[in-house]
PDB file of N, CA and C in Angstrom:
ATOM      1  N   UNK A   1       0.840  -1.176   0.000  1.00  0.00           N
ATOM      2  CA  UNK A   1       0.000   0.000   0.000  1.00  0.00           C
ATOM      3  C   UNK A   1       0.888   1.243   0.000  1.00  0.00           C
ATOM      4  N   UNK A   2       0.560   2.444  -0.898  1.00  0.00           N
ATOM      5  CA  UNK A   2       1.406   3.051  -1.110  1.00  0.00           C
ATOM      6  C   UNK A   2       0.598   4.195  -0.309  1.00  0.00           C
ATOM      7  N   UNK A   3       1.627   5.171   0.425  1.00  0.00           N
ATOM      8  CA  UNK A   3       0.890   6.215   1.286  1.00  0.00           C
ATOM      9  C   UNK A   3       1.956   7.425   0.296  1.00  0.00           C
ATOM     10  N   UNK A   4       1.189   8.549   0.500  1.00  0.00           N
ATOM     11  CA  UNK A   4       1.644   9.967   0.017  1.00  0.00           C
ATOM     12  C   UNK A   4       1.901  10.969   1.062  1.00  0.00           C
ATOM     13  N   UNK A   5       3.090  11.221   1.619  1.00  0.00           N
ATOM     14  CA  UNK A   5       3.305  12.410   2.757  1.00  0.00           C
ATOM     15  C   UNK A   5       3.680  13.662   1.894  1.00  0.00           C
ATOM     16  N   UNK A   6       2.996  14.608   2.239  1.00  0.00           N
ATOM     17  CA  UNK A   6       2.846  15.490   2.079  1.00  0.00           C
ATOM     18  C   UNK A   6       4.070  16.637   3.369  1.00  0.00           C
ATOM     19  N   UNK A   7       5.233  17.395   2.452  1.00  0.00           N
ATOM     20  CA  UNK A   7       5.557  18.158   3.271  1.00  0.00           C
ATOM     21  C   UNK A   7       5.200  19.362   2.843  1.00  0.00           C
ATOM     22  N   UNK A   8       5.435  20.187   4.224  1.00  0.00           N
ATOM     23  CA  UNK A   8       4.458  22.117   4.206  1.00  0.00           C
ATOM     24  C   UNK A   8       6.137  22.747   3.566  1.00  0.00           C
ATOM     25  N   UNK A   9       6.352  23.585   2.646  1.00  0.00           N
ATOM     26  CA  UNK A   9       6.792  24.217   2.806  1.00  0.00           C
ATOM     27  C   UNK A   9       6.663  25.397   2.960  1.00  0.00           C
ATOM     28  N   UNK A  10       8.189  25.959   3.631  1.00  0.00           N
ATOM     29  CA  UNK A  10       8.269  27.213   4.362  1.00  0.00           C
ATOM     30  C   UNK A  10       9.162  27.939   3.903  1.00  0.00           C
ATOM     31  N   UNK A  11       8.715  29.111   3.840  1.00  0.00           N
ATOM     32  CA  UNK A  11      10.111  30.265   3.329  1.00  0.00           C
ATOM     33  C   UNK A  11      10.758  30.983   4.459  1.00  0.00           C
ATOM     34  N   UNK A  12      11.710  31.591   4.426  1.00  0.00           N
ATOM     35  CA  UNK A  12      13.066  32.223   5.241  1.00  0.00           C
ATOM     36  C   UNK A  12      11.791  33.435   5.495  1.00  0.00           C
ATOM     37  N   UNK A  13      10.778  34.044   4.448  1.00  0.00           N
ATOM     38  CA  UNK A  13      10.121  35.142   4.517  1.00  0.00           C
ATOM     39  C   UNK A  13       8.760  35.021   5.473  1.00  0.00           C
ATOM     40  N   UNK A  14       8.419  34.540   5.010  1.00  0.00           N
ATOM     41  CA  UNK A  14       7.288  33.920   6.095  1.00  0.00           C
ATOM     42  C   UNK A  14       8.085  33.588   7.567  1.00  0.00           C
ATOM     43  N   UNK A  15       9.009  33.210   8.028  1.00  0.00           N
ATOM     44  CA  UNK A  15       9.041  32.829   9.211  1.00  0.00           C
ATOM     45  C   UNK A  15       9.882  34.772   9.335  1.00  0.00           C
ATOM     46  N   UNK A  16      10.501  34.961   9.010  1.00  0.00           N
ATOM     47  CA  UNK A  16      10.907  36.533   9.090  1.00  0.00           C
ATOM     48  C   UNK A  16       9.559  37.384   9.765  1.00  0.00           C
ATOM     49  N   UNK A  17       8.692  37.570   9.168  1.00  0.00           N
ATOM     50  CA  UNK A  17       7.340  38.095   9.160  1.00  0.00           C
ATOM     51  C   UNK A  17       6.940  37.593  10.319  1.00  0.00           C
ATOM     52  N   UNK A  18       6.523  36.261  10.837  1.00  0.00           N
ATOM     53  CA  UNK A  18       6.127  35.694  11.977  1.00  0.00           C
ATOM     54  C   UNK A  18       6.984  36.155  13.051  1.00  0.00           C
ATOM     55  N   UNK A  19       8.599  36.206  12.781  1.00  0.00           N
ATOM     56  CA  UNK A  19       9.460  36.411  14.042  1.00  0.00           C
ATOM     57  C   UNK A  19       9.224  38.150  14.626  1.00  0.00           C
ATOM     58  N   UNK A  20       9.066  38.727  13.341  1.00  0.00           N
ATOM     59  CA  UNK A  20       8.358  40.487  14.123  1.00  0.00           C
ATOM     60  C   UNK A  20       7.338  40.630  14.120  1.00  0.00           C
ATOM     61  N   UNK A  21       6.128  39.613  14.095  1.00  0.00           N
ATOM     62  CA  UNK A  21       5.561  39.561  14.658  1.00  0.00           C
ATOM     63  C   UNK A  21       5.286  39.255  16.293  1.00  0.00           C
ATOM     64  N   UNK A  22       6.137  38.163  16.371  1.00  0.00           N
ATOM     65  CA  UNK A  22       6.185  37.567  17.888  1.00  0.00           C
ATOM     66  C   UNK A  22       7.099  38.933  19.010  1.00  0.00           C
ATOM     67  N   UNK A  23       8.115  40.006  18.077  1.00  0.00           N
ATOM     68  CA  UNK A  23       8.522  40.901  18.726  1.00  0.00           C
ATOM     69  C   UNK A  23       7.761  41.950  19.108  1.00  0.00           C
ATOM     70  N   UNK A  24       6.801  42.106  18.470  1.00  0.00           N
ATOM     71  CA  UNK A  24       5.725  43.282  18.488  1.00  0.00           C
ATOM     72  C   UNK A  24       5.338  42.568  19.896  1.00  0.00           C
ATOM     73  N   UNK A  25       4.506  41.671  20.481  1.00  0.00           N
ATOM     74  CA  UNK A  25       4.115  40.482  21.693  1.00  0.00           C
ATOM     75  C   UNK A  25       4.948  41.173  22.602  1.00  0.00           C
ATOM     76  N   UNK A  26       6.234  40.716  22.274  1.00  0.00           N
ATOM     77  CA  UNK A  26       7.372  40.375  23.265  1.00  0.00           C
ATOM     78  C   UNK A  26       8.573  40.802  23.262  1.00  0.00           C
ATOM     79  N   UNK A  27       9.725  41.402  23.911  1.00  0.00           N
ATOM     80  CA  UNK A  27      10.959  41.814  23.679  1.00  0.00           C
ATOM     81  C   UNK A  27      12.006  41.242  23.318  1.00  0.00           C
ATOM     82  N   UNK A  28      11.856  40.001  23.398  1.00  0.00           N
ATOM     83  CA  UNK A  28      12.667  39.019  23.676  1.00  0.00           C
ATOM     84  C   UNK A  28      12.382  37.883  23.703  1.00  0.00           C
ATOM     85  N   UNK A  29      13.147  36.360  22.832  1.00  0.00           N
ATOM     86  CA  UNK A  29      12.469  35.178  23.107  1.00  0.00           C
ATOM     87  C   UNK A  29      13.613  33.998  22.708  1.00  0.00           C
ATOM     88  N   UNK A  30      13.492  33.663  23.433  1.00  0.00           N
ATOM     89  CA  UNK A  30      14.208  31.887  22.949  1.00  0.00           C
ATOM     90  C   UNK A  30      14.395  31.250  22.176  1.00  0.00           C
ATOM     91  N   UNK A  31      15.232  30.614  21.441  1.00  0.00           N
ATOM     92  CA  UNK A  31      15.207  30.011  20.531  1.00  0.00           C
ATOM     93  C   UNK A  31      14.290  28.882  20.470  1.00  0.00           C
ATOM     94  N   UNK A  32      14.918  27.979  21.889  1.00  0.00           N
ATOM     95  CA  UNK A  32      14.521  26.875  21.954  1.00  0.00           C
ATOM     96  C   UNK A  32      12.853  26.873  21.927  1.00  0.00           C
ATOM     97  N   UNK A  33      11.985  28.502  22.668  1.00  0.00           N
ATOM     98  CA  UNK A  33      10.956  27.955  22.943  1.00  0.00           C
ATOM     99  C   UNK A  33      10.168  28.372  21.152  1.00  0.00           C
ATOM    100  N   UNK A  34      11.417  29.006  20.498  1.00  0.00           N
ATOM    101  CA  UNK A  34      10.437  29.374  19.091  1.00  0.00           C
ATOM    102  C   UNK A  34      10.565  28.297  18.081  1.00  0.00           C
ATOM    103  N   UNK A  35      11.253  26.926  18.424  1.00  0.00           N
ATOM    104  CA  UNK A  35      11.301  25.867  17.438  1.00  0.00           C
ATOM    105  C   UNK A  35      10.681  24.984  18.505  1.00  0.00           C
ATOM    106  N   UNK A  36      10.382  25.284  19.563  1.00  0.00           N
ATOM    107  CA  UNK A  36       9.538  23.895  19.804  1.00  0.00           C
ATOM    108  C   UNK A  36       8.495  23.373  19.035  1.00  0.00           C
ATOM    109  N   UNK A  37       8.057  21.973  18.843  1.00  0.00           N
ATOM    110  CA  UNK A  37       6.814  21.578  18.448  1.00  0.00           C
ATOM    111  C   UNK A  37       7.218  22.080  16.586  1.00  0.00           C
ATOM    112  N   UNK A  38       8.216  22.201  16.231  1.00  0.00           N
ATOM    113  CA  UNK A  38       8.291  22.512  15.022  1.00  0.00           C
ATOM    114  C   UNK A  38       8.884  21.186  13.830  1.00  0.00           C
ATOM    115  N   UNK A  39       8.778  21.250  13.309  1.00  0.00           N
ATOM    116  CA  UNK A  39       9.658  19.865  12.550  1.00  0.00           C
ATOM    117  C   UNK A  39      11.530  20.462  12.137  1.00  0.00           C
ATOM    118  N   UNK A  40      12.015  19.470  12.034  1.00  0.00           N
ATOM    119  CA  UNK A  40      13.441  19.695  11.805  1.00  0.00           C
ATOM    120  C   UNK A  40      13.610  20.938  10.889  1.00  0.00           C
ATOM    121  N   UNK A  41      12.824  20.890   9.743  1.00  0.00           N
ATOM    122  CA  UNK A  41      13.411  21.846   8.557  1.00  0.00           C
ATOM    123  C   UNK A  41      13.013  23.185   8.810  1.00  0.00           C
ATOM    124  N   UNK A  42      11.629  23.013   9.580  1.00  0.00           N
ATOM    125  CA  UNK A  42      11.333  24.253  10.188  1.00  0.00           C
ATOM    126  C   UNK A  42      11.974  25.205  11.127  1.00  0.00           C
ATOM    127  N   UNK A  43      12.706  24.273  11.852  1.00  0.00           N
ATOM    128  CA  UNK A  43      13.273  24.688  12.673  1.00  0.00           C
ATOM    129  C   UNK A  43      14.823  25.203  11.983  1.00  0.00           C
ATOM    130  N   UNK A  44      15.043  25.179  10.776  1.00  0.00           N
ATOM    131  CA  UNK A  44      16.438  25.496  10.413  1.00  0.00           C
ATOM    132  C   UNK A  44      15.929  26.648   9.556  1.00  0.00           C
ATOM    133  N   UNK A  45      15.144  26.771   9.395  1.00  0.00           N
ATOM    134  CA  UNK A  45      14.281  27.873   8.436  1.00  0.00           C
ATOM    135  C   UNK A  45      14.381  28.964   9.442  1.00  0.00           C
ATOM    136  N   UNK A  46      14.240  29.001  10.729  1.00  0.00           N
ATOM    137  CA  UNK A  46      13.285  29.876  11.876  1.00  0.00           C
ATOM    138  C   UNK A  46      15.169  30.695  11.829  1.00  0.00           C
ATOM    139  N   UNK A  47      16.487  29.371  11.940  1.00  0.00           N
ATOM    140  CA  UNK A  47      17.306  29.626  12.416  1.00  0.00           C
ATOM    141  C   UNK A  47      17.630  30.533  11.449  1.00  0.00           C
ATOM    142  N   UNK A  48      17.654  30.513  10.108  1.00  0.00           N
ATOM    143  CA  UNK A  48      18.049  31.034   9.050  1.00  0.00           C
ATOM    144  C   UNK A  48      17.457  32.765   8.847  1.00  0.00           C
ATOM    145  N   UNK A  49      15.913  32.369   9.561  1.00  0.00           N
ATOM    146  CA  UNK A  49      15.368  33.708   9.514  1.00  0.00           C
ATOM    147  C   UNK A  49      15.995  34.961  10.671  1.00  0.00           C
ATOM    148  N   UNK A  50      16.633  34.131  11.813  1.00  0.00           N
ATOM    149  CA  UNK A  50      17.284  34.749  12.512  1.00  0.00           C
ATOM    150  C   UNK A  50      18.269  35.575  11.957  1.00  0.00           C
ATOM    151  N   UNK A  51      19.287  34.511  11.271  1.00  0.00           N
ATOM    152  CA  UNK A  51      20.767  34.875  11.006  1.00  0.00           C
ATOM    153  C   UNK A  51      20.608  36.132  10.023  1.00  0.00           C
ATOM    154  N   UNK A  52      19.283  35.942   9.048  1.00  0.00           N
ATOM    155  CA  UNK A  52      19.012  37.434   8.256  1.00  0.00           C
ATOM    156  C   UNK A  52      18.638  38.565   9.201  1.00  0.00           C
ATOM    157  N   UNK A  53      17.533  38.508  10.202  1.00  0.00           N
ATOM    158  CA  UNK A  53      17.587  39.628  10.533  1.00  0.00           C
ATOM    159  C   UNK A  53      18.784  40.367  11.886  1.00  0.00           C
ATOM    160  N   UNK A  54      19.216  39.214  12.221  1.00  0.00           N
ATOM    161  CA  UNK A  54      21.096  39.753  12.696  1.00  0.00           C
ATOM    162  C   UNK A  54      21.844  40.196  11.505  1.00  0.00           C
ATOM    163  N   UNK A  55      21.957  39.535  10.748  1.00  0.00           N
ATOM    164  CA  UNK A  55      22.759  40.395   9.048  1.00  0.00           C
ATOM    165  C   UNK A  55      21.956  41.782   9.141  1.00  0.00           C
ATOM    166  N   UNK A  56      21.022  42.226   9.318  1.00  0.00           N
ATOM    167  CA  UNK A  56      20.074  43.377   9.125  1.00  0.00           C
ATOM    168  C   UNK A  56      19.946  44.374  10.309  1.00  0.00           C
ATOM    169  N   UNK A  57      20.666  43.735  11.475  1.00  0.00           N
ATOM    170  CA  UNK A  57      20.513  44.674  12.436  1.00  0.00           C
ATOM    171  C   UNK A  57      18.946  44.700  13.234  1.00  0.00           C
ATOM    172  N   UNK A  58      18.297  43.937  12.906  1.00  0.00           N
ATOM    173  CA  UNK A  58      16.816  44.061  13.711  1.00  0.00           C
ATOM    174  C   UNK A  58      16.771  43.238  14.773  1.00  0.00           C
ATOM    175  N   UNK A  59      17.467  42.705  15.053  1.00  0.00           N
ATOM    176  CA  UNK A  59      18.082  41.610  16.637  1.00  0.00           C
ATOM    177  C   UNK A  59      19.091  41.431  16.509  1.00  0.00           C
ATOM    178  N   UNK A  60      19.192  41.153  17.890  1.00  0.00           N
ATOM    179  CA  UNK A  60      20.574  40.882  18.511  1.00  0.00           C
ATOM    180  C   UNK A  60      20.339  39.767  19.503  1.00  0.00           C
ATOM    181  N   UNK A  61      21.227  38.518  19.296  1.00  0.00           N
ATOM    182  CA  UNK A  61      21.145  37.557  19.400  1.00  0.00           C
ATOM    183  C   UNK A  61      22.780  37.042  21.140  1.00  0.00           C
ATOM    184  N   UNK A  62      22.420  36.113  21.929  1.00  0.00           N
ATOM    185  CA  UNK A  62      23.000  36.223  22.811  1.00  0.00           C
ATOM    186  C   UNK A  62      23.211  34.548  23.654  1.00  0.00           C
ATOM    187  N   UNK A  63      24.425  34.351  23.817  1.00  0.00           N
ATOM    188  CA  UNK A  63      24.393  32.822  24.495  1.00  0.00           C
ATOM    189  C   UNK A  63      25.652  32.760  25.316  1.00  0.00           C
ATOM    190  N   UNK A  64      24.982  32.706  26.515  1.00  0.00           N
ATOM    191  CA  UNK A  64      25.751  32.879  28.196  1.00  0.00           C
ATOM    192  C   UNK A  64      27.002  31.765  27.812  1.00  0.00           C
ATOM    193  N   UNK A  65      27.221  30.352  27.092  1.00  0.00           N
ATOM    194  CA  UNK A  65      27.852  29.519  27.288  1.00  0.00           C
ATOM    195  C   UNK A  65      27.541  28.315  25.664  1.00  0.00           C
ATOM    196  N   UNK A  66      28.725  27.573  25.653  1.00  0.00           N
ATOM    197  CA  UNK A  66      28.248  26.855  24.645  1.00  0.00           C
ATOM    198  C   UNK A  66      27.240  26.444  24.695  1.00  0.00           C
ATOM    199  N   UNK A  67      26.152  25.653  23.923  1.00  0.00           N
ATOM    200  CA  UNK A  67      24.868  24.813  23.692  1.00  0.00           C
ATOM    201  C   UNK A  67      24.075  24.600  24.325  1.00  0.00           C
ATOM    202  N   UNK A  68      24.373  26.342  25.140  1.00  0.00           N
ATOM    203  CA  UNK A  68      23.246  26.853  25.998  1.00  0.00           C
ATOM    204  C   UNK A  68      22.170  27.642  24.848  1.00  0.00           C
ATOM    205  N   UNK A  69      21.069  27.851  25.089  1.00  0.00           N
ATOM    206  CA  UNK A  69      19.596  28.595  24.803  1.00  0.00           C
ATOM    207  C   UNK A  69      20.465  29.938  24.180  1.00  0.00           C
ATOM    208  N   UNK A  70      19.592  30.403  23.065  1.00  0.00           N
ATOM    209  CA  UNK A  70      19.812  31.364  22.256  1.00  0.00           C
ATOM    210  C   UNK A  70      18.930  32.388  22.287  1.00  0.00           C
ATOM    211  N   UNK A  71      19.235  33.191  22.855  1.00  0.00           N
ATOM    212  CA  UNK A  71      18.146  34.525  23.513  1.00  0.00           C
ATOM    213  C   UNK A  71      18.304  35.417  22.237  1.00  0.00           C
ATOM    214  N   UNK A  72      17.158  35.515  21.556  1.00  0.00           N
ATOM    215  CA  UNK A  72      16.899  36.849  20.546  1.00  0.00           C
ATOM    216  C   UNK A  72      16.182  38.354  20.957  1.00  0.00           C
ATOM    217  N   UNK A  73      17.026  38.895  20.773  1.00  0.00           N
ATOM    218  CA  UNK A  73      16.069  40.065  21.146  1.00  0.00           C
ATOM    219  C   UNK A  73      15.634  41.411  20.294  1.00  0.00           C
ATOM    220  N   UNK A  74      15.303  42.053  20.170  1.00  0.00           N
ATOM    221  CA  UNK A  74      14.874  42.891  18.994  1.00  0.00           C
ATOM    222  C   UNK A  74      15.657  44.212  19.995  1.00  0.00           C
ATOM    223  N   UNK A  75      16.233  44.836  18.451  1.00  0.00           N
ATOM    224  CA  UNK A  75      16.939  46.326  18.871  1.00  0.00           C
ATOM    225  C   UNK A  75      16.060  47.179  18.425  1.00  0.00           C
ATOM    226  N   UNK A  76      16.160  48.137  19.588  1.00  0.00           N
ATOM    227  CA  UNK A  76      15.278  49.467  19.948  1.00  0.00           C
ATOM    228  C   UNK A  76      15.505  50.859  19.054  1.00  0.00           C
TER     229      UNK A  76
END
């Protein structure tokens, strides 16, 4: 029996859009708690959308220790 999975894709832009969105909410947020519950690729998408808006200056990104939690925060 043949089954068909279906994957969602996601753009770097869309999760961009969602992430200032979630800053408008909030000042500041976690990595870990913004890929929870997400699937793998999603979660490298979210990372990717980060690393653009650090290239861009719209956060600033922060980690107390190695492969510790990745605190994003939006600049004022």
């Amino acid at each position: 029996e043949a089954k068909t999975i279906k994957k969602a894709v996601v753009s770097i832009e869309q999760k961009i859009g969602e992430l200032l969105d979630r800053f408008k909410e909030a000042g500041s947020h976690s990595f870990r708690t913004l890929a929870q519950q997400k699937s793998r690729s999603e979660a490298i998408v979210l990372f990717l959308a980060i690393l653009h808006l650090l290239k861009d200056r719209i956060v600033k990104v922060e980690q107390s220790s190695h492969f510790e939690d990745i605190i994003i925060e939006r600049v004022q």
